[in-house]
N, C-alpha and C. Protein backbone atom coordinates (compact mmCIF):
# COMPACT_ATOMS: atom_id res chain seq x y z
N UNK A 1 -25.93 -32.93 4.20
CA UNK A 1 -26.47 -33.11 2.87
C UNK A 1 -25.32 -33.25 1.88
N UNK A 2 -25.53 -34.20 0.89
CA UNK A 2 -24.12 -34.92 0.28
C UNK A 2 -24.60 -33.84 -1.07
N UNK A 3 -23.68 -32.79 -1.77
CA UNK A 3 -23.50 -32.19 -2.81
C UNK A 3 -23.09 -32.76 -3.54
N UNK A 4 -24.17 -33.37 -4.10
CA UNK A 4 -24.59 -34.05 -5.60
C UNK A 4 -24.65 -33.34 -6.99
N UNK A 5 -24.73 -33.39 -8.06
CA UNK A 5 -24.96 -32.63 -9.43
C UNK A 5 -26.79 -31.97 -9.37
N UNK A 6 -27.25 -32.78 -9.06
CA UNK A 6 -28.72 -32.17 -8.66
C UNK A 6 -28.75 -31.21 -7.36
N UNK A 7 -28.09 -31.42 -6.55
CA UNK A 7 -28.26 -29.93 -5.15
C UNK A 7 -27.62 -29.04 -6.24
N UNK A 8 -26.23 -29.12 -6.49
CA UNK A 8 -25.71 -28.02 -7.09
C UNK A 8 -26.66 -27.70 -7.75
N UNK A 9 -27.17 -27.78 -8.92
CA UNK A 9 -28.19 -27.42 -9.96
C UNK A 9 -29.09 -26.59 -9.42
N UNK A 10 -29.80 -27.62 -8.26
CA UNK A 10 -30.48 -26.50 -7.65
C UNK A 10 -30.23 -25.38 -7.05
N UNK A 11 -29.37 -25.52 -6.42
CA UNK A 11 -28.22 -24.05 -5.72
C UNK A 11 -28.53 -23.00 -7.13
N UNK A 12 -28.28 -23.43 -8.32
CA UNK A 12 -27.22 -22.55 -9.15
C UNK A 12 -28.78 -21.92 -10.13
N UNK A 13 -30.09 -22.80 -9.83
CA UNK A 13 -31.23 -22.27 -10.28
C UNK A 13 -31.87 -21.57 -9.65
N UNK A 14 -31.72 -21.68 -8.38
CA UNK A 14 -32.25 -20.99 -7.32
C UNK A 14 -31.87 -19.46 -7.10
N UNK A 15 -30.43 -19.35 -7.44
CA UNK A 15 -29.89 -18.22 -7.32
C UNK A 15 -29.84 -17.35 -8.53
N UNK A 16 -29.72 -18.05 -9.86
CA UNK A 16 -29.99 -17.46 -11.00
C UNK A 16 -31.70 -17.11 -11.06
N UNK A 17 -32.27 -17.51 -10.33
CA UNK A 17 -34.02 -17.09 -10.61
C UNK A 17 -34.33 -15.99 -9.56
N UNK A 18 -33.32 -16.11 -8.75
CA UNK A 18 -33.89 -14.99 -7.37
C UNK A 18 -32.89 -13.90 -7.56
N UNK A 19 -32.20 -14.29 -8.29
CA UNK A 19 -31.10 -12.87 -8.91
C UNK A 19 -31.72 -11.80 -10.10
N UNK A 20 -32.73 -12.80 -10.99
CA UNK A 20 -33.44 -12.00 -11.94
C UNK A 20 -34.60 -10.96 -11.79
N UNK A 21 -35.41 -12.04 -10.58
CA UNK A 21 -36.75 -11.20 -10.03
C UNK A 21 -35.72 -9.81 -9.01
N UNK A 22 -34.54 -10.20 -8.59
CA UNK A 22 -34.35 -8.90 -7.75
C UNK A 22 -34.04 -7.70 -8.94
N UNK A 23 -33.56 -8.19 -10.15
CA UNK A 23 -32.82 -6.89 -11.24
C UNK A 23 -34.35 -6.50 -11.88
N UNK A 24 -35.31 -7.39 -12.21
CA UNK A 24 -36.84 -7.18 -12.58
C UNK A 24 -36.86 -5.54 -11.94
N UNK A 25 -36.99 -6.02 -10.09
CA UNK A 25 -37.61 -5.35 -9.27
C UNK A 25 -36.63 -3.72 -9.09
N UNK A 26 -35.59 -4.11 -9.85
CA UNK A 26 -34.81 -2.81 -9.77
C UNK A 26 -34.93 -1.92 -11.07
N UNK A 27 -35.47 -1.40 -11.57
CA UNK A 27 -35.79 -0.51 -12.62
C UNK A 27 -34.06 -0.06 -13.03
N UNK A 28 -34.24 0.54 -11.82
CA UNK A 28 -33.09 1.82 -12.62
C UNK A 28 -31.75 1.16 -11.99
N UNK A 29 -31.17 -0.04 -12.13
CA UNK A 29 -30.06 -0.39 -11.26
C UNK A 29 -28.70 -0.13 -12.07
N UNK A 30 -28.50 0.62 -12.87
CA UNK A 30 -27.09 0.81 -13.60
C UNK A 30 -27.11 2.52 -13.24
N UNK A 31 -28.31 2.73 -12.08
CA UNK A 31 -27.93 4.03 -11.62
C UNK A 31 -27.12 4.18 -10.72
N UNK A 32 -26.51 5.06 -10.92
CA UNK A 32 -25.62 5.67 -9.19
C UNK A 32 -26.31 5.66 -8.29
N UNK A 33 -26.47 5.34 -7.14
CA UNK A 33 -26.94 5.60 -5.94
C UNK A 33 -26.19 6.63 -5.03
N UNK A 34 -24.52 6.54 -5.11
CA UNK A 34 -23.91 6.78 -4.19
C UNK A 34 -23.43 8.68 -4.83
N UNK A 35 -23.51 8.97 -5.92
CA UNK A 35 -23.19 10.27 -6.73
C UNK A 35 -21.91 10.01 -6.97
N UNK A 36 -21.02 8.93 -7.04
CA UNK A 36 -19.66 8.76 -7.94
C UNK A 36 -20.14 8.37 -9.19
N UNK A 37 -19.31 9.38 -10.17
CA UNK A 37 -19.74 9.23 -11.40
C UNK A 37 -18.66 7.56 -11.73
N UNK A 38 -19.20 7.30 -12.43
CA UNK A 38 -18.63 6.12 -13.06
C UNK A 38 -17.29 5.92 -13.84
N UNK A 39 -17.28 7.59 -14.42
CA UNK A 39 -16.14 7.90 -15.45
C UNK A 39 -14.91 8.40 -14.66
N UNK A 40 -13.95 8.57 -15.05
CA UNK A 40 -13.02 9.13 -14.31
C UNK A 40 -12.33 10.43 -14.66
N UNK A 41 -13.31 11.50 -14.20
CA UNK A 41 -13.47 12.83 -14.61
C UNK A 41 -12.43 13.79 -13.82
N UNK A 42 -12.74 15.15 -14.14
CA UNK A 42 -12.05 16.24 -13.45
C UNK A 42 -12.46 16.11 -11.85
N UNK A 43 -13.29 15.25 -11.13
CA UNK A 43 -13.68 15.46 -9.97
C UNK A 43 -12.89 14.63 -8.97
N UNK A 44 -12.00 14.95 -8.45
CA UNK A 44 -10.87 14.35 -7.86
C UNK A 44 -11.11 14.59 -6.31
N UNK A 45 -10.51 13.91 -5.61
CA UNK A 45 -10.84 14.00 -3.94
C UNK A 45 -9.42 13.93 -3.38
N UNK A 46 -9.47 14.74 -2.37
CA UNK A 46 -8.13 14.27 -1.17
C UNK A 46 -9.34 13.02 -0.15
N UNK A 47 -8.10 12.03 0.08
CA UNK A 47 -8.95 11.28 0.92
C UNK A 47 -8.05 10.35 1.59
N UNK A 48 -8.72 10.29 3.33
CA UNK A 48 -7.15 10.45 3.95
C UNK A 48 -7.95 8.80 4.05
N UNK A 49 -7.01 7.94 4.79
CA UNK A 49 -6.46 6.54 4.48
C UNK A 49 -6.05 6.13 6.29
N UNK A 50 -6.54 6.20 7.51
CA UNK A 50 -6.09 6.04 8.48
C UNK A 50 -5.82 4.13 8.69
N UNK A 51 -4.47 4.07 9.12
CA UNK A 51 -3.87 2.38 8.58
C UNK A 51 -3.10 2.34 10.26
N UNK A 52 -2.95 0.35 9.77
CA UNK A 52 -2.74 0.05 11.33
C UNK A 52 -0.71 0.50 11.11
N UNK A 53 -0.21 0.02 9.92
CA UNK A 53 1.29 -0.02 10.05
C UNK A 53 1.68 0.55 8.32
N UNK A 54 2.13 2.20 9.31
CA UNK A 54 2.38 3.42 8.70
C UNK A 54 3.34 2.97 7.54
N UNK A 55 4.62 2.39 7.30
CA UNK A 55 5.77 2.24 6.83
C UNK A 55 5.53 1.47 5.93
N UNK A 56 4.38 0.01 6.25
CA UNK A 56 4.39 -0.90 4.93
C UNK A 56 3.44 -0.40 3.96
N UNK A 57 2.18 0.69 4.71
CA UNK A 57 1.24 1.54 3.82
C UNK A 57 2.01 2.25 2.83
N UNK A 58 2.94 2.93 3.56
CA UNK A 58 3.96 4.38 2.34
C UNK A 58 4.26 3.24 1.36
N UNK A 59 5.26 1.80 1.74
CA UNK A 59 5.58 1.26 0.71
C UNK A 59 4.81 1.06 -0.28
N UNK A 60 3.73 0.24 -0.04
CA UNK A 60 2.71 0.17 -0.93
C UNK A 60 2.22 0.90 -2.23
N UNK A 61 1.50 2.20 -1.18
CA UNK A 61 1.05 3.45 -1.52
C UNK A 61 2.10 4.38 -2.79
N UNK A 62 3.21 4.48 -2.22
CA UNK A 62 4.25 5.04 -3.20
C UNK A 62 4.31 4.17 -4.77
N UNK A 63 4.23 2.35 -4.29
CA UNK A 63 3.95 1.68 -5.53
C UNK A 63 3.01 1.88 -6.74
N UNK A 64 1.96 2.68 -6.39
CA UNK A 64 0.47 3.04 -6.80
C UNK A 64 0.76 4.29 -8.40
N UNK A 65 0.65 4.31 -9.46
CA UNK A 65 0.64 5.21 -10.11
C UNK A 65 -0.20 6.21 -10.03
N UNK A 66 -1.35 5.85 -9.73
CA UNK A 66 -2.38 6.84 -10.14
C UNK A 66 -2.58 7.92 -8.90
N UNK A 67 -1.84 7.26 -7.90
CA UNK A 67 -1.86 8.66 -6.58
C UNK A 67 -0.93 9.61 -7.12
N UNK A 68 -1.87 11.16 -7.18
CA UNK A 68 -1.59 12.27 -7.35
C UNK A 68 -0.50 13.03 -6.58
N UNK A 69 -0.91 12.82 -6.03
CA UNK A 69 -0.23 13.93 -3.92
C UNK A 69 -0.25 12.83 -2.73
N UNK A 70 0.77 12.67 -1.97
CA UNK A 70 0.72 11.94 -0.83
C UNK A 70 0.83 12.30 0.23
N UNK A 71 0.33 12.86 1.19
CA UNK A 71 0.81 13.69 2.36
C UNK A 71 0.73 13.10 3.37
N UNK A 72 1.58 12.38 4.21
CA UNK A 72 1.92 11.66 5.56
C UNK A 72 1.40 12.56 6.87
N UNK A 73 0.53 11.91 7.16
CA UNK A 73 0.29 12.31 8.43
C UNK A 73 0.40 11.74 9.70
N UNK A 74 -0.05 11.99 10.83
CA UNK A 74 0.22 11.24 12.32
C UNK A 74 0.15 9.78 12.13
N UNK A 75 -1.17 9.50 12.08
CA UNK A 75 -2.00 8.25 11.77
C UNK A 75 -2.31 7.49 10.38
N UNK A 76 -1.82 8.25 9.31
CA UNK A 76 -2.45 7.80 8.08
C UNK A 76 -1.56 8.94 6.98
N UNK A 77 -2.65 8.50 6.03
CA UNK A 77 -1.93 9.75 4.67
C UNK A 77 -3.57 10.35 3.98
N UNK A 78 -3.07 11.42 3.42
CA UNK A 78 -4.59 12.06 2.62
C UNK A 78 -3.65 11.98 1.14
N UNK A 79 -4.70 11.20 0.21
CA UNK A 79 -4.37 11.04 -1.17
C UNK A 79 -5.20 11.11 -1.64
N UNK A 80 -4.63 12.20 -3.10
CA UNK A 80 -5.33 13.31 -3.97
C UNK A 80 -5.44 12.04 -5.23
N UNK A 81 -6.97 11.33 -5.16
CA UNK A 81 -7.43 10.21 -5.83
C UNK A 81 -8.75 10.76 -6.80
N UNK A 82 -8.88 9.86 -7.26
CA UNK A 82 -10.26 10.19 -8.15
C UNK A 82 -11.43 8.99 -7.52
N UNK A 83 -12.41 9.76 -7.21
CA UNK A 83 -13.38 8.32 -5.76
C UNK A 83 -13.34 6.93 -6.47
N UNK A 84 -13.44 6.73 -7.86
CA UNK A 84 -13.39 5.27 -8.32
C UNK A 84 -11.83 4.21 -7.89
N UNK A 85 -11.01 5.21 -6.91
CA UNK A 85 -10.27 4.58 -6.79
C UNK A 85 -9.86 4.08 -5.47
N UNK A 86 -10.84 4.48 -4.62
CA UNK A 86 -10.41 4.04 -3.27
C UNK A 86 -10.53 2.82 -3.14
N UNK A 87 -11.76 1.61 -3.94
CA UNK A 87 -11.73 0.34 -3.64
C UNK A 87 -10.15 -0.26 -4.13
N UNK A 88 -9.65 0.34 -5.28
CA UNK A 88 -8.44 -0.53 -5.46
C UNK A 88 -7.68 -0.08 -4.10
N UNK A 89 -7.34 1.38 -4.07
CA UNK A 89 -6.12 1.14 -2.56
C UNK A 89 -6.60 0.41 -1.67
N UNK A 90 -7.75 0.25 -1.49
CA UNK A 90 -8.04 -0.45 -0.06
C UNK A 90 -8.18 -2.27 -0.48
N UNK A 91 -7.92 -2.85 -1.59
CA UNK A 91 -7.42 -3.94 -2.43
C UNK A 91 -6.36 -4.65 -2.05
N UNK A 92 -5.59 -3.05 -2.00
CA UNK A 92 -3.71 -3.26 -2.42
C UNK A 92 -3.36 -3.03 -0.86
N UNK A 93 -4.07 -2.75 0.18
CA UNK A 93 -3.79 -2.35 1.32
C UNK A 93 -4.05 -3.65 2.37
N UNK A 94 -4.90 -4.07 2.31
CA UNK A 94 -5.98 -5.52 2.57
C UNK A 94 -5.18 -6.17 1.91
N UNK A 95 -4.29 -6.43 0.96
CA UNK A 95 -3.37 -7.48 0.17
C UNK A 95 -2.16 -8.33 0.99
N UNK A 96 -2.21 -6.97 1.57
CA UNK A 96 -0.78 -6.92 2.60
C UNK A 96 -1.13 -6.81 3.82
N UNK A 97 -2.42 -7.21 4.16
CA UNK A 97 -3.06 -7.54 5.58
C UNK A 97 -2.27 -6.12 6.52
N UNK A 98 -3.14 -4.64 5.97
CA UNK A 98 -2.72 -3.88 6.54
C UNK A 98 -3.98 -3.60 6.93
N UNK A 99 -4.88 -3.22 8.26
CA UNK A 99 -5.63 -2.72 8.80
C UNK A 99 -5.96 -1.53 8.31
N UNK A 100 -7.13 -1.39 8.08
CA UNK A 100 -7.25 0.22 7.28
C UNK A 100 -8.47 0.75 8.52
N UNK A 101 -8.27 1.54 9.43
CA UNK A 101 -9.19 2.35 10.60
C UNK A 101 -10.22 3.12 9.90
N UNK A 102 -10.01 4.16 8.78
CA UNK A 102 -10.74 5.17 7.96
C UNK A 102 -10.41 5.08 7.17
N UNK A 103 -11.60 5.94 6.80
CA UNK A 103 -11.39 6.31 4.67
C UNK A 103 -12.12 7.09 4.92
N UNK A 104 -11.77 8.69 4.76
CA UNK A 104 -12.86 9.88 4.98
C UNK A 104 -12.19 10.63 3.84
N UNK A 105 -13.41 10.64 2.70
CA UNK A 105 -12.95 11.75 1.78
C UNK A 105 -13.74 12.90 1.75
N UNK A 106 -12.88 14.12 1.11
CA UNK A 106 -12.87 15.11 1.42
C UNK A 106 -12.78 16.13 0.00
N UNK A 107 -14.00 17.11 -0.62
CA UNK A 107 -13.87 17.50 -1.69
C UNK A 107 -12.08 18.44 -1.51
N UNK A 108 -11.61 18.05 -2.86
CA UNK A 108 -9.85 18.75 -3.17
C UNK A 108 -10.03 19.84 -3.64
N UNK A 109 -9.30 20.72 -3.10
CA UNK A 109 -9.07 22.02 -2.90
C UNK A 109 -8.27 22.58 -4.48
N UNK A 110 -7.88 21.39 -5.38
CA UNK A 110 -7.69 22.14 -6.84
C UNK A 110 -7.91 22.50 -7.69
């Protein structure tokens, strides 16, 4: 099928009309589902980071301002983050085509 100005159109109506009836059908969708608050509060996490190649992770990772505590372990590191921030490390980690095995966080002990 040859993508013409009319398929596109339709593509781009199709998806803007089936995007509205799904937010219709969602009442409450600017709710949390997952219990991460949105803000970036006193509620901070250790949360360990298991990666395929240890050395270019530290590089990375050390680059990062907002990591608190870094603690190197066997397989990985546990970093004292705030939860809105694990999608960026795992961004900046995936950037550098580093394999990430886990992400298990863990309420911080401060």
């Amino acid at each position: 099928m040859k993508n013409t100005f009319f398929t596109k159109l339709f593509r781009f109506s199709f998806f803007k009309s089936s995007t509205k009836s799904c937010l219709k059908n969602n009442k409450n969708i600017k709710e949390n589902l997952t219990g991460i608050k949105f803000d970036y509060t006193e509620n901070d996490l250790s949360v360990y980071f298991e990666v395929a190649d240890k050395q270019l992770a530290e590089e990375i990772l050390s680059e990062i301002d907002f990591i608190r505590n870094m603690k190197n372990l066997k397989y990985g590191f546990v970093l004292d983050i705030y939860p809105q921030q694990i999608p960026e490390i795992v961004s900046s980690l995936l950037a550098v085509n580093i394999p990430i095995y886990a992400i298990i966080p863990q309420k911080s002990n401060h």
